[in-house]
Protein backbone atom coordinates (compact mmCIF):
# COMPACT_ATOMS: atom_id res chain seq x y z
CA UNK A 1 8.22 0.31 -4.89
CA UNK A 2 4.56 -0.25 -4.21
CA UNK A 3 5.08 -3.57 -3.08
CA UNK A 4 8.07 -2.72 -0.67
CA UNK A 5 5.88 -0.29 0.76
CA UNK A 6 3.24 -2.79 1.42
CA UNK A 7 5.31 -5.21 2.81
CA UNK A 8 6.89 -2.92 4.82
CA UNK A 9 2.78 -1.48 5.84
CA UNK A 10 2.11 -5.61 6.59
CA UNK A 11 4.85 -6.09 8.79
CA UNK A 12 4.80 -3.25 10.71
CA UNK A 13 0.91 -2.44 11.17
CA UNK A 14 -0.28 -6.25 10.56
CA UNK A 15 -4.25 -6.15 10.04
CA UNK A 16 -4.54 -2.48 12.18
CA UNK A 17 -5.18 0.84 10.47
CA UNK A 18 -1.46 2.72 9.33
CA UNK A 19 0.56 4.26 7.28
CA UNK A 20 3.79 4.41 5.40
CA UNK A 21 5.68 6.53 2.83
CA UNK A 22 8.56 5.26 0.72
CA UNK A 23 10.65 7.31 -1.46
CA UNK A 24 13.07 5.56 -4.33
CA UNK A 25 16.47 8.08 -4.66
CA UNK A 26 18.29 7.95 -7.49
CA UNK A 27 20.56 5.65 -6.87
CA UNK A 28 17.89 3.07 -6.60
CA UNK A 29 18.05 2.94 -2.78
CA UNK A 30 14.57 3.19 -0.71
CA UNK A 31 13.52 5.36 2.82
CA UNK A 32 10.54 4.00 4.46
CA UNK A 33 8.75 6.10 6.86
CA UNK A 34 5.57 5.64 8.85
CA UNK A 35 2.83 8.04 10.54
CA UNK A 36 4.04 9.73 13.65
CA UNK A 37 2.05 8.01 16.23
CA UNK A 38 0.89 10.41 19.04
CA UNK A 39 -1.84 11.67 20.72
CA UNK A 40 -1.00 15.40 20.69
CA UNK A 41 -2.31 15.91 16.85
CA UNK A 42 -0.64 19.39 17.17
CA UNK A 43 2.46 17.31 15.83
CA UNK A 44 1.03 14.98 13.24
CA UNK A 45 2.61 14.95 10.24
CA UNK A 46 2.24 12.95 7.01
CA UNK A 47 3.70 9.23 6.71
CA UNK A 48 5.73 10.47 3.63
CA UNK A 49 8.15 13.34 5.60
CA UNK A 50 10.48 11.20 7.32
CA UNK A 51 11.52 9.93 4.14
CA UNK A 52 11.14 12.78 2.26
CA UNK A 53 13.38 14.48 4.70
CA UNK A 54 15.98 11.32 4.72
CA UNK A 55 16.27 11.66 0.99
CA UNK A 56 17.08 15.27 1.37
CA UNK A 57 19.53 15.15 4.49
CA UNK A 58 21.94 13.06 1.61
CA UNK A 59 21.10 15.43 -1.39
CA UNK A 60 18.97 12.49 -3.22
CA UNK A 61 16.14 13.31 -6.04
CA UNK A 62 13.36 11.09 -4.92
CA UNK A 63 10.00 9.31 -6.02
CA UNK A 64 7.43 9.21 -3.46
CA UNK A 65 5.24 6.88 -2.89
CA UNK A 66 2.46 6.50 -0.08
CA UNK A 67 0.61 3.94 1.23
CA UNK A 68 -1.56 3.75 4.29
CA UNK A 69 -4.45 0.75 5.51
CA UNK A 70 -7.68 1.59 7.28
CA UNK A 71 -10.73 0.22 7.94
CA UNK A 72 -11.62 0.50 3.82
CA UNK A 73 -8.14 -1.42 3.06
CA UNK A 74 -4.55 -0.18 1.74
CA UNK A 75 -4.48 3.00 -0.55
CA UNK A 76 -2.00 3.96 -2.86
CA UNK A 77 -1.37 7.69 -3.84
CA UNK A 78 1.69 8.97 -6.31
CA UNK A 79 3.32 12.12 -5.93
């Protein structure tokens, strides 16, 4: 999971700063979200909830995962 999440961070961010969240649903399938990019921060919300709410729109018990790069390198958090 971690390392689809990475990949996924790589390919989509390359070297800038970002942020995905990937959740694993019980029948082994994966949602990958990133960070809603905008400039009003009145709507920010965390890299995880798109896929958070993707696993719930089909009724799926979920892992989360999240994974975001910055200027001190890519962190991993569990949840």
């Amino acid at each position: 999971m971690y390392e689809k999440a990475v990949a996924f961070l790589n390919q989509r961010y390359g070297i800038h700063s970002g942020g995905v969240g990937i959740v694993r649903v019980d029948t082994g399938e994966y949602y990958i979200s990133v960070w809603n990019e905008t400039l009003n921060s009145c709507v920010d919300l965390c890299a995880e909830t798109g896929a958070i709410l993707e696993a719930h729109k089909y009724n799926k018990k979920s892992r989360i995962h999240c994974v975001s790069q910055g200027m001190m390198g890519v962190k991993k958090s569990r949840f």
